[in-house]
Protein backbone atom coordinates (compact mmCIF):
# COMPACT_ATOMS: atom_id res chain seq x y z
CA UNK A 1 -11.06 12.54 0.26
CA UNK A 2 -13.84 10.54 -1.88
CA UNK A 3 -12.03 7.17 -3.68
CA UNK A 4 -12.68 6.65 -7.14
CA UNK A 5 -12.31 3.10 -9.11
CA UNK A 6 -11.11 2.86 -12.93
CA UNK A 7 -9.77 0.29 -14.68
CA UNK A 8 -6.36 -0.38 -16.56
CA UNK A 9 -8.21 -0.09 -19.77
CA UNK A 10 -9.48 3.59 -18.36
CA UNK A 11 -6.16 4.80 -17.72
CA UNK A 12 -5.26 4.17 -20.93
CA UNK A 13 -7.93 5.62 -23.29
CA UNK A 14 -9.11 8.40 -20.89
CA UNK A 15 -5.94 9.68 -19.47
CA UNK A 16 -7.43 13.22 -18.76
CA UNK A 17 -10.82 11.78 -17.33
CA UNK A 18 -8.13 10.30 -14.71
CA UNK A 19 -6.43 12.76 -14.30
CA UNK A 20 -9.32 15.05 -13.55
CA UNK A 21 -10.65 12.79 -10.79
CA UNK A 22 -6.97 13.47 -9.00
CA UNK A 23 -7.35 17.30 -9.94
CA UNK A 24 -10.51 17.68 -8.00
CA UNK A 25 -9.00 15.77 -5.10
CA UNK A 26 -9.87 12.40 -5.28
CA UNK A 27 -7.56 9.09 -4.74
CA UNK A 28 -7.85 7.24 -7.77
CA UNK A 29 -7.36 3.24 -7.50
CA UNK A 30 -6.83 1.50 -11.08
CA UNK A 31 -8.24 -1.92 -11.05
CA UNK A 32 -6.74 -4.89 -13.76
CA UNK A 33 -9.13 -7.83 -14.18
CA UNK A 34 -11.03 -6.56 -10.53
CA UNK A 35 -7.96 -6.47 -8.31
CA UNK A 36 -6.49 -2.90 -7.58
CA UNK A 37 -3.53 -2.41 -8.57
CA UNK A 38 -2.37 1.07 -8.62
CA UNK A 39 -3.07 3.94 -6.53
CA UNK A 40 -2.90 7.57 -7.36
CA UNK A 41 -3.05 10.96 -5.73
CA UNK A 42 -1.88 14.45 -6.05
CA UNK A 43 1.62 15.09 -4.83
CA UNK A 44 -0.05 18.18 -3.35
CA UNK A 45 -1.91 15.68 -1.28
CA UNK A 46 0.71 13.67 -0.08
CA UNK A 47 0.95 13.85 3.54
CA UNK A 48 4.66 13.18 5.08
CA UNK A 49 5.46 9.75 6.07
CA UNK A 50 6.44 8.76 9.70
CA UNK A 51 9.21 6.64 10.57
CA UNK A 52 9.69 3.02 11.51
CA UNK A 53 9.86 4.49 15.27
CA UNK A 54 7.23 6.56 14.96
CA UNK A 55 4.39 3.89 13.76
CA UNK A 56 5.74 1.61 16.30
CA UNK A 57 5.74 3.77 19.02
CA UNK A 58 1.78 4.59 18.52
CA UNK A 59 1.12 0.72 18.33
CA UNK A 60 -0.31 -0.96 21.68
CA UNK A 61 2.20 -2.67 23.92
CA UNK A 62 2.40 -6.57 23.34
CA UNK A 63 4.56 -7.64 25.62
CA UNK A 64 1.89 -9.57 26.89
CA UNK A 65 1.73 -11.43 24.06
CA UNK A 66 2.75 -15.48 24.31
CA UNK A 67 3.74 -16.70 20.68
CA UNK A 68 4.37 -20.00 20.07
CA UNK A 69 6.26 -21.23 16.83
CA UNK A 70 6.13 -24.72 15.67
CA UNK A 71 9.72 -26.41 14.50
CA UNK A 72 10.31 -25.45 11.03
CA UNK A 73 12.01 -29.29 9.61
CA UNK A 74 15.45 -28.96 7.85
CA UNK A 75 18.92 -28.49 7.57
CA UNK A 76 21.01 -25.12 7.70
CA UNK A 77 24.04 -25.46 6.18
CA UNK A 78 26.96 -22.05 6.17
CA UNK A 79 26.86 -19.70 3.16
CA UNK A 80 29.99 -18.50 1.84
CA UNK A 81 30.06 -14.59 0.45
């Protein structure tokens, strides 16, 4: 799937040149002042999303891992709901 770039300004005064680009299969990122902000595809194109459980069973063990946090200064205090 090729990746084409537009900006905000595109989207809004060439709606169907945008639209075509998603038509003929492309993902279509919409850029305001140079950051992307918006993503589009065809629904046709979507693929189904895993689960939670799924993604994290693929990922590599880290159990090996030693993290080390440093003391975050404060008070807690008790919330009432």
């Amino acid at each position: 799937m090729a990746v084409k770039m537009f900006t905000a300004r595109d989207l809004n005064q060439r709606t169907s040149v945008v639209t075509q680009a998603v038509d003929e299969g492309n993902e279509v990122l919409i850029t305001k002042h140079g950051r992307v902000v918006y993503r589009l595809s065809a629904i046709e194109s979507a693929v189904e999303r895993a689960t939670l459980l799924e993604v994290m069973r693929v990922l590599p063990d880290s159990g090996g891992v030693d993290v080390d946090f440093d003391h975050v200064a404060g008070t807690m205090r008790e919330v009432d709901l």
